[in-house]
PDB file of N, CA and C in Angstrom:
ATOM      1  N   UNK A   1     -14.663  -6.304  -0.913  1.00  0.00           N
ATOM      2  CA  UNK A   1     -13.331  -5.916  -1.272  1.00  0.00           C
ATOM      3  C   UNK A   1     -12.712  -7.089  -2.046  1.00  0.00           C
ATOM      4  N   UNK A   2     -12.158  -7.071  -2.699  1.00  0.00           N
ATOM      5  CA  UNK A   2     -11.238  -7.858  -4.295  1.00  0.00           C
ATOM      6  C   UNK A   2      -9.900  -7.729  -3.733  1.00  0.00           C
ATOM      7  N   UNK A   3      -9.434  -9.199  -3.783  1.00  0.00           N
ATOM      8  CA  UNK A   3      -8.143  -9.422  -3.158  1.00  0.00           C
ATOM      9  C   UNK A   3      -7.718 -10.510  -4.102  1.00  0.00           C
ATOM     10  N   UNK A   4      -6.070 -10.459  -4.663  1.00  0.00           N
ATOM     11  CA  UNK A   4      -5.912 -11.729  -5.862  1.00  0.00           C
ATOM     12  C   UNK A   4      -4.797 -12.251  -4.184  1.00  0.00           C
ATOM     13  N   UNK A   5      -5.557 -13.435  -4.029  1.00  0.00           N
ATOM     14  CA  UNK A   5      -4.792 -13.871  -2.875  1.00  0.00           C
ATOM     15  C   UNK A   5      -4.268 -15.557  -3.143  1.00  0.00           C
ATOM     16  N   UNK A   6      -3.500 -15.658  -2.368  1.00  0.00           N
ATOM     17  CA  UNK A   6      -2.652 -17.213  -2.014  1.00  0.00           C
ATOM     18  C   UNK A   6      -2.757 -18.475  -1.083  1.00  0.00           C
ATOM     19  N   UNK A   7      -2.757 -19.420  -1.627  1.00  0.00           N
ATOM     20  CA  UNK A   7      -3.386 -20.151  -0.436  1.00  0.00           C
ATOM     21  C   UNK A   7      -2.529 -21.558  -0.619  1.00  0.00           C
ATOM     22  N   UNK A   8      -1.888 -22.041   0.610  1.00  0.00           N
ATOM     23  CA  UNK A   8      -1.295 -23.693   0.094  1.00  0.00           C
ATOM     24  C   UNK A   8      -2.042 -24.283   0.626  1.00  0.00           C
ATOM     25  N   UNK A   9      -3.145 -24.516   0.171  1.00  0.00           N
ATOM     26  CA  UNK A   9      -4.509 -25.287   0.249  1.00  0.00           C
ATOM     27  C   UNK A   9      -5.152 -25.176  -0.622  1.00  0.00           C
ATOM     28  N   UNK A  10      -5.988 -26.104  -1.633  1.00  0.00           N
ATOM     29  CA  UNK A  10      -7.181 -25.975  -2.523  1.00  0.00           C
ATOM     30  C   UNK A  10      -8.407 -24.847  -1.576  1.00  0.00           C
ATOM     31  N   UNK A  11      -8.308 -23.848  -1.911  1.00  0.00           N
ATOM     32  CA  UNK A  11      -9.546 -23.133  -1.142  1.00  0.00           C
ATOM     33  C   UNK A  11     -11.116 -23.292  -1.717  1.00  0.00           C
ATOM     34  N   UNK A  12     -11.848 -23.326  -0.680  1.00  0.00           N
ATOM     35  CA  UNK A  12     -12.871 -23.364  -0.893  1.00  0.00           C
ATOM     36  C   UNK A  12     -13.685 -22.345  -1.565  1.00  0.00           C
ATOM     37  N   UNK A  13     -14.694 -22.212  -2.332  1.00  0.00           N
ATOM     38  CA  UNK A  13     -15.536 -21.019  -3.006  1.00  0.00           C
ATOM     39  C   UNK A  13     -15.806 -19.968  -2.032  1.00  0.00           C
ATOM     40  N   UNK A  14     -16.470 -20.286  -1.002  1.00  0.00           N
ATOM     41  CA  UNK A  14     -17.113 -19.426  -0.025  1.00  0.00           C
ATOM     42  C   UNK A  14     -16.182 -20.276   1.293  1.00  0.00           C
ATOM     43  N   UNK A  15     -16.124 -19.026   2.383  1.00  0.00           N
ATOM     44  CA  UNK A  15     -15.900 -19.199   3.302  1.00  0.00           C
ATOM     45  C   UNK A  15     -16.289 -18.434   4.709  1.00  0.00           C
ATOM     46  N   UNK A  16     -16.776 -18.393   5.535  1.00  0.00           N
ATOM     47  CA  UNK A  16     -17.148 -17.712   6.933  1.00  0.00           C
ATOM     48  C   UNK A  16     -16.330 -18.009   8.156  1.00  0.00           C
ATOM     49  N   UNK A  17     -15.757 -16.489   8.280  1.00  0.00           N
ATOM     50  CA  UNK A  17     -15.451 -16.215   9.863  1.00  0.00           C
ATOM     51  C   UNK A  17     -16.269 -15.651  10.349  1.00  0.00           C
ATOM     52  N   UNK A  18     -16.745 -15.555  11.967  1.00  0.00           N
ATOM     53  CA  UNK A  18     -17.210 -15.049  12.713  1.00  0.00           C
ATOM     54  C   UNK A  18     -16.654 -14.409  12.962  1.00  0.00           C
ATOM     55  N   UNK A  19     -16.999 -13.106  13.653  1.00  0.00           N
ATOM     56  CA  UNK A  19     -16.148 -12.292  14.064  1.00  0.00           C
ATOM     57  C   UNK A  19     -17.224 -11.325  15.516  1.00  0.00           C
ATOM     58  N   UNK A  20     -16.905 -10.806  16.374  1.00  0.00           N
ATOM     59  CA  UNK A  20     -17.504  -9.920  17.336  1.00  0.00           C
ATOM     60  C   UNK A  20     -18.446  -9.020  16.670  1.00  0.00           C
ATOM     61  N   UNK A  21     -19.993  -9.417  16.731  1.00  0.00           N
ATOM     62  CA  UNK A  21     -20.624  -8.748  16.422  1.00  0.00           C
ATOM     63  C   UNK A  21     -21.193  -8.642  14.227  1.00  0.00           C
ATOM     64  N   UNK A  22     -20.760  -9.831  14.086  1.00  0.00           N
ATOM     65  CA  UNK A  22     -21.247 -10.371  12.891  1.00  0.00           C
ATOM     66  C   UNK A  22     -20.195 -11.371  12.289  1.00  0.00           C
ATOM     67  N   UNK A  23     -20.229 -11.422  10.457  1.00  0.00           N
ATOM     68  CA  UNK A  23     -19.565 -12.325  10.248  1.00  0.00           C
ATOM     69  C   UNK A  23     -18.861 -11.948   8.981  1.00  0.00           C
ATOM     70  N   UNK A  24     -17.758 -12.517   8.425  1.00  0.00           N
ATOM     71  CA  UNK A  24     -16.794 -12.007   7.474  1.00  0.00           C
ATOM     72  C   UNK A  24     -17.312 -13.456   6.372  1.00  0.00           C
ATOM     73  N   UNK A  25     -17.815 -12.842   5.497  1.00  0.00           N
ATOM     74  CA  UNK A  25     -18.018 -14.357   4.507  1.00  0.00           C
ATOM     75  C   UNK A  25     -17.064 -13.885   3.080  1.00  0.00           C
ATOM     76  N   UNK A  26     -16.234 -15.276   2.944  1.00  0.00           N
ATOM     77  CA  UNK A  26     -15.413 -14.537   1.775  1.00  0.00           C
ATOM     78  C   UNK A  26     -15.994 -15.462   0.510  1.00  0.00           C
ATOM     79  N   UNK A  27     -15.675 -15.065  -0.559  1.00  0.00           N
ATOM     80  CA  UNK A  27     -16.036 -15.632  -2.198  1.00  0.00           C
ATOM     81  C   UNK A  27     -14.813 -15.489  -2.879  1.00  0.00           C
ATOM     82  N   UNK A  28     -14.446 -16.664  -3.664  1.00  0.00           N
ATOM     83  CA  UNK A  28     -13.464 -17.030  -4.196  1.00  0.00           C
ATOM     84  C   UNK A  28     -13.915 -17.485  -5.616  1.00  0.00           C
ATOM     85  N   UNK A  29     -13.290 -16.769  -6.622  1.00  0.00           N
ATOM     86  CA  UNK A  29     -13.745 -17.018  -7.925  1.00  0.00           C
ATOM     87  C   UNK A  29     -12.331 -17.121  -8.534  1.00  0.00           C
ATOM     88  N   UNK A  30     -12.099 -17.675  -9.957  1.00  0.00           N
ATOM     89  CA  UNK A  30     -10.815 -17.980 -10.564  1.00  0.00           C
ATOM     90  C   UNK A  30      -9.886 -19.006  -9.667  1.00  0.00           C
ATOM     91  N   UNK A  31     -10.305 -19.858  -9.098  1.00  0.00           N
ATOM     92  CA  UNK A  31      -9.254 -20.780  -8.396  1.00  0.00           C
ATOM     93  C   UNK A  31      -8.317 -21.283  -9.328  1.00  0.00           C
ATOM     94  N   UNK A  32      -7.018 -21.431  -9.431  1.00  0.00           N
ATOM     95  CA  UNK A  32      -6.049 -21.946  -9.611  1.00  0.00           C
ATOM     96  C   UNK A  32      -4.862 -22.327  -9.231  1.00  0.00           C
ATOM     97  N   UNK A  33      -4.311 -23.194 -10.018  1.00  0.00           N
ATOM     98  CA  UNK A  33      -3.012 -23.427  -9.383  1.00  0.00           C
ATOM     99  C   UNK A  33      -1.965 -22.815  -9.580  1.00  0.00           C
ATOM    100  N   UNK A  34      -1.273 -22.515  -8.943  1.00  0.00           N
ATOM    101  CA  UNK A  34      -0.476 -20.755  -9.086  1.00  0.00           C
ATOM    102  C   UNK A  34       1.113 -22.187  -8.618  1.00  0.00           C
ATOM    103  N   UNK A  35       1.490 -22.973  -9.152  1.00  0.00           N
ATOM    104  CA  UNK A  35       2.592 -23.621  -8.674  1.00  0.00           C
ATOM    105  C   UNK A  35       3.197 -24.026  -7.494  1.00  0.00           C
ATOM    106  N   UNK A  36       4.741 -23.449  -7.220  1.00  0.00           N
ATOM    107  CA  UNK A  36       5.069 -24.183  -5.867  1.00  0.00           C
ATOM    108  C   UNK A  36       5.848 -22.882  -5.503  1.00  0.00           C
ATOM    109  N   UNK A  37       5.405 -22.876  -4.076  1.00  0.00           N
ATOM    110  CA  UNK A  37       6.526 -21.651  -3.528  1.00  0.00           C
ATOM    111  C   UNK A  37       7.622 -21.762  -3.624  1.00  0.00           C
ATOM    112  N   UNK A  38       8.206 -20.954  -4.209  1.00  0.00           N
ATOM    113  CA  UNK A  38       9.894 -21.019  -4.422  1.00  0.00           C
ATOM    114  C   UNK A  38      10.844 -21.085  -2.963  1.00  0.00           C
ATOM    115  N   UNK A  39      10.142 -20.726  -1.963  1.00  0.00           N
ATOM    116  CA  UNK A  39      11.098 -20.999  -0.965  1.00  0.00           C
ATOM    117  C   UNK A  39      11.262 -22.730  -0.204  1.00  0.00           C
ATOM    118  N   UNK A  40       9.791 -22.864  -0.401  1.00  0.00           N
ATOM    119  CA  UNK A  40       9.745 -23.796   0.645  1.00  0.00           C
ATOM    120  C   UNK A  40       8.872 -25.427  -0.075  1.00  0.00           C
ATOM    121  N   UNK A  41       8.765 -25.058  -1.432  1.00  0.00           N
ATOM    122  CA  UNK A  41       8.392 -26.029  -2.133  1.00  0.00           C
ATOM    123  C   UNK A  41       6.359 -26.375  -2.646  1.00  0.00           C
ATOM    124  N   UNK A  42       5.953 -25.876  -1.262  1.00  0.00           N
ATOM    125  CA  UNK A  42       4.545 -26.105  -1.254  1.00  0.00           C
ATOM    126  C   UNK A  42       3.860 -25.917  -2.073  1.00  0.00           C
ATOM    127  N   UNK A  43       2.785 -26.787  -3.010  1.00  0.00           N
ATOM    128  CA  UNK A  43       1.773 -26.030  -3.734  1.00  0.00           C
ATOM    129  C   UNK A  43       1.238 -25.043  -2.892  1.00  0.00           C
ATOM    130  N   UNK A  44       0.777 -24.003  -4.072  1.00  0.00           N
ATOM    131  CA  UNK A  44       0.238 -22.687  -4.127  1.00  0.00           C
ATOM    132  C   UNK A  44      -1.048 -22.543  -4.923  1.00  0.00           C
ATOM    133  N   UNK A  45      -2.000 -21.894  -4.693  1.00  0.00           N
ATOM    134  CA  UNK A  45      -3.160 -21.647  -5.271  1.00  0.00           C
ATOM    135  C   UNK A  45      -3.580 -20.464  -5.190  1.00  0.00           C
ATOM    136  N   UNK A  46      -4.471 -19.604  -5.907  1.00  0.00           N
ATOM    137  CA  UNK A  46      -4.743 -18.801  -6.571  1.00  0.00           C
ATOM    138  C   UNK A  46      -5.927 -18.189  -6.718  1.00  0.00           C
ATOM    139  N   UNK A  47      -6.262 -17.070  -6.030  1.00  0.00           N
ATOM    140  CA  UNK A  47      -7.967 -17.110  -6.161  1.00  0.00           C
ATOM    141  C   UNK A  47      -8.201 -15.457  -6.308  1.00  0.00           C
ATOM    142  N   UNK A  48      -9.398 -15.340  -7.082  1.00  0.00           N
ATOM    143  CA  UNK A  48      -9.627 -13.692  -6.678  1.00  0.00           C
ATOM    144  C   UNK A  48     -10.890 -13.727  -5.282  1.00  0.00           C
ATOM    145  N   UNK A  49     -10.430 -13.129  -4.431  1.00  0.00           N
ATOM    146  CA  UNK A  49     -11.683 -12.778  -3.440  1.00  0.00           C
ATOM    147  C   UNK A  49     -12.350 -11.761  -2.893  1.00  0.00           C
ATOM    148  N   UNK A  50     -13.642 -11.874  -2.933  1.00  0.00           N
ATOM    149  CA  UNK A  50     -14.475 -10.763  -2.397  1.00  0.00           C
ATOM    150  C   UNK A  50     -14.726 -11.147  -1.228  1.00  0.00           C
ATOM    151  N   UNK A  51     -15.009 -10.113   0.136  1.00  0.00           N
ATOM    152  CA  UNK A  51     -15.596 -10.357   0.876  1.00  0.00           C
ATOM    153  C   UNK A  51     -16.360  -9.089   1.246  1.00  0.00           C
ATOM    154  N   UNK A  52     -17.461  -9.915   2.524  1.00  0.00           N
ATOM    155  CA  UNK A  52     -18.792  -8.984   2.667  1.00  0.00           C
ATOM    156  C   UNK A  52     -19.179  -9.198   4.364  1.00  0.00           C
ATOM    157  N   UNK A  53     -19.155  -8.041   4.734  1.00  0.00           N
ATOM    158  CA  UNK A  53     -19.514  -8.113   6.234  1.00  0.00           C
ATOM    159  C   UNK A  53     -20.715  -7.823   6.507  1.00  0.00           C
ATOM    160  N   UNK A  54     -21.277  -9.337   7.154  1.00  0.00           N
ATOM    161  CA  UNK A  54     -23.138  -9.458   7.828  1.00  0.00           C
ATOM    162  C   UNK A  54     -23.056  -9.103   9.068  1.00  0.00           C
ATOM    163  N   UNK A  55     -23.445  -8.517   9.594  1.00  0.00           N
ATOM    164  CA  UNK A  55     -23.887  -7.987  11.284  1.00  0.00           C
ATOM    165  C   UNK A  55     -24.732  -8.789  11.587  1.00  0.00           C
ATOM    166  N   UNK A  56     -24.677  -9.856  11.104  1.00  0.00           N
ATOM    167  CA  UNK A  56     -25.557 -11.372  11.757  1.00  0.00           C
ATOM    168  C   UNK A  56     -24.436 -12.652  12.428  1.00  0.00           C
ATOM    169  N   UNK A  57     -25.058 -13.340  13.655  1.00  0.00           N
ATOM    170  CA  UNK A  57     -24.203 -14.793  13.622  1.00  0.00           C
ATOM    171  C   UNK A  57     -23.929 -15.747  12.488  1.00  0.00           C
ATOM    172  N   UNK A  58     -22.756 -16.480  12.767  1.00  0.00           N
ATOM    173  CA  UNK A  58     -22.428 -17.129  11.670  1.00  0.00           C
ATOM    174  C   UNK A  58     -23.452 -17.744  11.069  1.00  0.00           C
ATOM    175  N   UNK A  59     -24.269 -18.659  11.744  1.00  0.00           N
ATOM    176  CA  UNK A  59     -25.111 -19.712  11.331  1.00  0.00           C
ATOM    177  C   UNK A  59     -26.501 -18.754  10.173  1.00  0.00           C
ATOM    178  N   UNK A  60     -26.550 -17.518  11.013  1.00  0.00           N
ATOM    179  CA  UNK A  60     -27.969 -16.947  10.010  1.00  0.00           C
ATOM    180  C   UNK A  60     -26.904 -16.658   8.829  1.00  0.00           C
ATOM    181  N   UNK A  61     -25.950 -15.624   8.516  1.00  0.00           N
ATOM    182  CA  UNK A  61     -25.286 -15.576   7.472  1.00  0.00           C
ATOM    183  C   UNK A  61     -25.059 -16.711   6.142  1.00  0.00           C
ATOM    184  N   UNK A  62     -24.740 -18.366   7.179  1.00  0.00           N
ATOM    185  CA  UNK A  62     -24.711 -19.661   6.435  1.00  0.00           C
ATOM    186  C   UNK A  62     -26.230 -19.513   5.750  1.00  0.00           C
ATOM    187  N   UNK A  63     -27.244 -19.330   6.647  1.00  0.00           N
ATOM    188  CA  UNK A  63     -28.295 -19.937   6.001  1.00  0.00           C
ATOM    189  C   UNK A  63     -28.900 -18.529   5.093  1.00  0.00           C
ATOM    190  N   UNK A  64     -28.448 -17.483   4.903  1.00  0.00           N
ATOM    191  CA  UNK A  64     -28.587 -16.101   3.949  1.00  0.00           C
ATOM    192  C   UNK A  64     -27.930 -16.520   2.457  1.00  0.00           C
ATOM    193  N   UNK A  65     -26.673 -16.937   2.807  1.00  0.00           N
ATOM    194  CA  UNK A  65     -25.912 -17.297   1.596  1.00  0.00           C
ATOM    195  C   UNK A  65     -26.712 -18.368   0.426  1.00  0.00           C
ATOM    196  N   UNK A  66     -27.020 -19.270   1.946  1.00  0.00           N
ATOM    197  CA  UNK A  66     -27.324 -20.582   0.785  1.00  0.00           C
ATOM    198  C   UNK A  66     -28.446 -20.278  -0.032  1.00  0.00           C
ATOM    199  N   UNK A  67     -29.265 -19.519   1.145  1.00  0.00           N
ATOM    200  CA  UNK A  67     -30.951 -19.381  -0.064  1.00  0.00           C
ATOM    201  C   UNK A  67     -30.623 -18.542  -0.948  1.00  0.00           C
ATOM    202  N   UNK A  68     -29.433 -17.394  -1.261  1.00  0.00           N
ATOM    203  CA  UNK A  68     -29.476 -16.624  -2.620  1.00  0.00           C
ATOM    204  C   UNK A  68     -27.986 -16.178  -2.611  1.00  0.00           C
ATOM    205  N   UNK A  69     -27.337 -17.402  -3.278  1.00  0.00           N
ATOM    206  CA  UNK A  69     -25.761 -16.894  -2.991  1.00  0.00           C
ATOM    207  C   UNK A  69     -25.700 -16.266  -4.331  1.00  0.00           C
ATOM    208  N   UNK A  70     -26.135 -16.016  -5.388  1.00  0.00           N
ATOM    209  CA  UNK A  70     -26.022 -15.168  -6.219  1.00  0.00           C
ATOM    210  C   UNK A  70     -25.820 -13.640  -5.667  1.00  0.00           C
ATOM    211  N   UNK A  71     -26.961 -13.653  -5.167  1.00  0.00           N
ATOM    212  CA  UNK A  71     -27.243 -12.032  -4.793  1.00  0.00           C
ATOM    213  C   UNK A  71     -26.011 -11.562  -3.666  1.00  0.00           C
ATOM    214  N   UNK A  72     -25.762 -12.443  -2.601  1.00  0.00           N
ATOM    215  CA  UNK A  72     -24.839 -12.126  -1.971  1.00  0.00           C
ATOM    216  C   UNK A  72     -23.560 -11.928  -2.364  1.00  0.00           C
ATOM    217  N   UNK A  73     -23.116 -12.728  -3.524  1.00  0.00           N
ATOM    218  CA  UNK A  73     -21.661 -12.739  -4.448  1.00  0.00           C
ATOM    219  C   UNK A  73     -21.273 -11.100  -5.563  1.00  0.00           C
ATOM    220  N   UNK A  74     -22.633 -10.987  -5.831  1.00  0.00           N
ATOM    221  CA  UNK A  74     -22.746  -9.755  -6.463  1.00  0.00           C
ATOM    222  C   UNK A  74     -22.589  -8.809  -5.518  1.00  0.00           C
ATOM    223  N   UNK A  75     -23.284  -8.819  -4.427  1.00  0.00           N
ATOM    224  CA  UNK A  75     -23.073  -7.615  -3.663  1.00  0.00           C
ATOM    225  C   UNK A  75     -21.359  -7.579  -2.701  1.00  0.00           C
ATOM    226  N   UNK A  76     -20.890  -8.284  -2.913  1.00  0.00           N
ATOM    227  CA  UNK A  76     -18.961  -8.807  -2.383  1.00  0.00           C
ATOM    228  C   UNK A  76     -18.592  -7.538  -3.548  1.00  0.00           C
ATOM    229  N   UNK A  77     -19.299  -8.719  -4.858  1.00  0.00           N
ATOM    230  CA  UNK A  77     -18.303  -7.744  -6.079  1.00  0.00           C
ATOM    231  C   UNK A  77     -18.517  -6.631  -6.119  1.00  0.00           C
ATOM    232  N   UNK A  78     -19.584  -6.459  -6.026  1.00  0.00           N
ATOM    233  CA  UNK A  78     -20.232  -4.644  -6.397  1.00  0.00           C
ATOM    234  C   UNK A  78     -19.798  -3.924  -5.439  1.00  0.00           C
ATOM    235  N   UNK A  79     -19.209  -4.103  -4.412  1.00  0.00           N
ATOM    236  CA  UNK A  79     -18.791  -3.262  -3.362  1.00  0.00           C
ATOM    237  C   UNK A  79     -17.247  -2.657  -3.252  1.00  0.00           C
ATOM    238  N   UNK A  80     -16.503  -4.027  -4.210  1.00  0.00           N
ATOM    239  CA  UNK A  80     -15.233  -3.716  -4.215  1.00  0.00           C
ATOM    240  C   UNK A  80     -14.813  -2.629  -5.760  1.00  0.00           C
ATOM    241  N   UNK A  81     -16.449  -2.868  -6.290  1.00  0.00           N
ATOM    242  CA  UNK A  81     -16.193  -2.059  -7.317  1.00  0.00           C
ATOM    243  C   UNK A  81     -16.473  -0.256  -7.296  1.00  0.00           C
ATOM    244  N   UNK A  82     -17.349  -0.095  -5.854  1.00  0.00           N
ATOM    245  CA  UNK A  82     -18.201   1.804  -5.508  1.00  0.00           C
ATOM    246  C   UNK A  82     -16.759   2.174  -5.521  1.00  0.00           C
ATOM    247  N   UNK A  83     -16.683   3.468  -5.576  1.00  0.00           N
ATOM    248  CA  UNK A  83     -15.873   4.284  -5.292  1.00  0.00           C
ATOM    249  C   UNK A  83     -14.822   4.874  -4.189  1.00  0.00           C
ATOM    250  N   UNK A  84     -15.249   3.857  -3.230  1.00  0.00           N
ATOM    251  CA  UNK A  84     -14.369   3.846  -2.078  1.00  0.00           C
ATOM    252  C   UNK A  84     -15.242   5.019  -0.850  1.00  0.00           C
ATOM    253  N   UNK A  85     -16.156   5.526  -0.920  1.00  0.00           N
ATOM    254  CA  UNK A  85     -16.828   6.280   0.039  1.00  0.00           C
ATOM    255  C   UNK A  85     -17.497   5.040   0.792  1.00  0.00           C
ATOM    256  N   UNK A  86     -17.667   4.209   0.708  1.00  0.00           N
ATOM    257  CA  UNK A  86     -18.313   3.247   1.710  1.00  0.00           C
ATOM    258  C   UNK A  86     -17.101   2.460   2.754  1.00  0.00           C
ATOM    259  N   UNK A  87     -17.703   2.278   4.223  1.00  0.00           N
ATOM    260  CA  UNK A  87     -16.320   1.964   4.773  1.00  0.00           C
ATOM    261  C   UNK A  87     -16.228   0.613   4.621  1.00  0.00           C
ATOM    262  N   UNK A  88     -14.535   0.154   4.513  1.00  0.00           N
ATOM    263  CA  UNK A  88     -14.570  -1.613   4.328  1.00  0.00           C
ATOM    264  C   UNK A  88     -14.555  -2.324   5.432  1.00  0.00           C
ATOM    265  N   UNK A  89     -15.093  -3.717   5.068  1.00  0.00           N
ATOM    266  CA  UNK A  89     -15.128  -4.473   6.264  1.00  0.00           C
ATOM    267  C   UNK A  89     -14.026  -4.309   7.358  1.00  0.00           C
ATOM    268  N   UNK A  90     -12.459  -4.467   7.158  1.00  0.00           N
ATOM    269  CA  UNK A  90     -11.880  -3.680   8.422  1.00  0.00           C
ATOM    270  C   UNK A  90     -12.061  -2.798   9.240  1.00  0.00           C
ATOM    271  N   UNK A  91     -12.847  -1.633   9.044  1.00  0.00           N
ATOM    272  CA  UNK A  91     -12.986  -0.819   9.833  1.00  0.00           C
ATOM    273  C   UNK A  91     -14.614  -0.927  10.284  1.00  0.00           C
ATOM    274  N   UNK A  92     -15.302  -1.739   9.721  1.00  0.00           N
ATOM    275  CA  UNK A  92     -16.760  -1.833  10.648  1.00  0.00           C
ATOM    276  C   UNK A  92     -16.093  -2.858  11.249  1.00  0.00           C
ATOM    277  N   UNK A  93     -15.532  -4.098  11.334  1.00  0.00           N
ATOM    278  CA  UNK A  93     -14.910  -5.038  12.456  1.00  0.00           C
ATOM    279  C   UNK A  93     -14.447  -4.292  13.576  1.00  0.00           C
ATOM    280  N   UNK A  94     -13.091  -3.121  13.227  1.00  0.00           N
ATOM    281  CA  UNK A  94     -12.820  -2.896  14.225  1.00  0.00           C
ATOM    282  C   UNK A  94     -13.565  -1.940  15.231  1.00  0.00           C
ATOM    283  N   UNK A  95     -14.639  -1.288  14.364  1.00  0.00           N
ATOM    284  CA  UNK A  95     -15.294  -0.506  15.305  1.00  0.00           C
ATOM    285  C   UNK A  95     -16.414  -1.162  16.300  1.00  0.00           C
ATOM    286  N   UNK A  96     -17.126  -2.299  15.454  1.00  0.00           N
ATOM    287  CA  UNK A  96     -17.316  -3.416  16.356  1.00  0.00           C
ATOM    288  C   UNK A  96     -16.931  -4.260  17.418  1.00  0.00           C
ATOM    289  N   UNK A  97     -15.663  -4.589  17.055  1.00  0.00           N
ATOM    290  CA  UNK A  97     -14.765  -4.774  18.555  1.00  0.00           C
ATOM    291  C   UNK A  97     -14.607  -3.874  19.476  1.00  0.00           C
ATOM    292  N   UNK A  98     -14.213  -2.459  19.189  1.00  0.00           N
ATOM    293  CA  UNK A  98     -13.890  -1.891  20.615  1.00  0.00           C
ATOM    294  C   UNK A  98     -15.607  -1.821  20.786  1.00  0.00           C
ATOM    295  N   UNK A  99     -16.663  -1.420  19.913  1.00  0.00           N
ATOM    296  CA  UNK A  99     -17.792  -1.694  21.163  1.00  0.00           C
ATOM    297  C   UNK A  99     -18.153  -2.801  22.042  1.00  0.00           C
ATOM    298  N   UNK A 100     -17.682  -3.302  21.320  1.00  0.00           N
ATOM    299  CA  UNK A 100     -18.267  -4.984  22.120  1.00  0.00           C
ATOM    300  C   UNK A 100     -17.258  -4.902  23.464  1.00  0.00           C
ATOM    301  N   UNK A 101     -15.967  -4.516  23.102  1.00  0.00           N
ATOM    302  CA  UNK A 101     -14.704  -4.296  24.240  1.00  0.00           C
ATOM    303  C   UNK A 101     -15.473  -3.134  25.060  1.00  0.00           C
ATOM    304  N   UNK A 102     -15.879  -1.829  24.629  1.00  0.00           N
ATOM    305  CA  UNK A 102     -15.930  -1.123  25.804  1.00  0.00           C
ATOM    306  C   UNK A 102     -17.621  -1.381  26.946  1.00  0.00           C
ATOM    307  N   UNK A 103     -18.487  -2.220  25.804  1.00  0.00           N
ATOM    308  CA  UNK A 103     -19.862  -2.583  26.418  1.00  0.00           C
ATOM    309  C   UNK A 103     -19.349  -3.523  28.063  1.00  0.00           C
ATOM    310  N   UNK A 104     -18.116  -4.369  27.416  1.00  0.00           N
ATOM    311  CA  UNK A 104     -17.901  -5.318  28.293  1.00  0.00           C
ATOM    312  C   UNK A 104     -17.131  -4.721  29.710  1.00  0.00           C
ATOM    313  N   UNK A 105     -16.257  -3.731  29.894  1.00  0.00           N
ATOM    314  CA  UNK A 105     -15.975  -2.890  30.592  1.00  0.00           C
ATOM    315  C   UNK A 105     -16.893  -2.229  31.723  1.00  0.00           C
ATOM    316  N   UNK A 106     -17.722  -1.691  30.696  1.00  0.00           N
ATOM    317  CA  UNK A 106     -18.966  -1.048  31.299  1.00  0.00           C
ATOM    318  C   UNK A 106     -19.674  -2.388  31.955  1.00  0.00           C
ATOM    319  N   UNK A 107     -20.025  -3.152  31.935  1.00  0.00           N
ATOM    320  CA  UNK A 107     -20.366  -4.261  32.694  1.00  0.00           C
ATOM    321  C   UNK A 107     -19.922  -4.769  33.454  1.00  0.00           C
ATOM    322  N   UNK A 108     -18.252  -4.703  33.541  1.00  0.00           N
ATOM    323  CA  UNK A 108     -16.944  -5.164  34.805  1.00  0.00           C
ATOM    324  C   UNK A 108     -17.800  -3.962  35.677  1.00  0.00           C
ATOM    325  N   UNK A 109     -17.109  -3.040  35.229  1.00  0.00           N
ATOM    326  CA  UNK A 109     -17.467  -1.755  36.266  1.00  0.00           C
ATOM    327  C   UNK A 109     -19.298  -1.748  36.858  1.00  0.00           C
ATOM    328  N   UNK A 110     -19.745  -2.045  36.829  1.00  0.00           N
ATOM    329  CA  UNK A 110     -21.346  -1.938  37.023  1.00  0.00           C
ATOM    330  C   UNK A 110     -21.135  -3.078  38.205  1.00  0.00           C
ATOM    331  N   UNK A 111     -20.484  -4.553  37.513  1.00  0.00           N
ATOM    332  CA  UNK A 111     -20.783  -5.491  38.959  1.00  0.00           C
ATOM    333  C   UNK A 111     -19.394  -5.238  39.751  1.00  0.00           C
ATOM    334  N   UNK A 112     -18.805  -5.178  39.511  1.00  0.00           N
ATOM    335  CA  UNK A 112     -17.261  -4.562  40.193  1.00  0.00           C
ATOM    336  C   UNK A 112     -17.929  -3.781  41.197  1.00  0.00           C
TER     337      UNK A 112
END
């Protein structure tokens, strides 16, 4: 998914969250300096970003990226570009969480 987003921080190219049940890696292309927030003074920066959800731990995802971050950057972009029939990373996260939430339940209740 393609997001023209804000940051009062120099952001990094790539970035990884973990998340329940895989990992959110984002790509940042066009960095710039987008000035100072008008409210509060801070530099501001400027980035377009893709991101791409791995159903792997952080660390295998780190080491997926590095051996072919081409291929992985293309597939960020190419995704924000289909037609919208594929679901976006928000909604495989959240459907990931409540499983991971209701697996864990089911396990209270079992030793409970």
């Amino acid at each position: 998914m393609k997001d023209k987003t804000f940051y009062t921080a120099l952001p990094s190219p790539v970035d990884y969250q973990e998340v329940p049940g895989g990992t959110i890696v984002f790509f940042r292309q066009n960095i710039k300096d987008a000035g100072a927030d008008p409210v509060s003074g801070e530099a501001l920066y400027q980035a377009d970003e893709y991101s791409v959800v791995m159903l792997v731990p952080i660390a295998v995802a780190i080491k997926r990226i590095e051996v072919d971050y081409d291929l992985w950057l293309n597939r960020a972009m190419s995704d924000d570009a289909d037609d919208g029939t594929d679901v976006d990373a928000a909604t495989i996260l959240m459907e990931l969480a409540a499983d991971h939430e209701e697996r864990l339940c089911l396990l209270e209740l079992e030793v409970g």
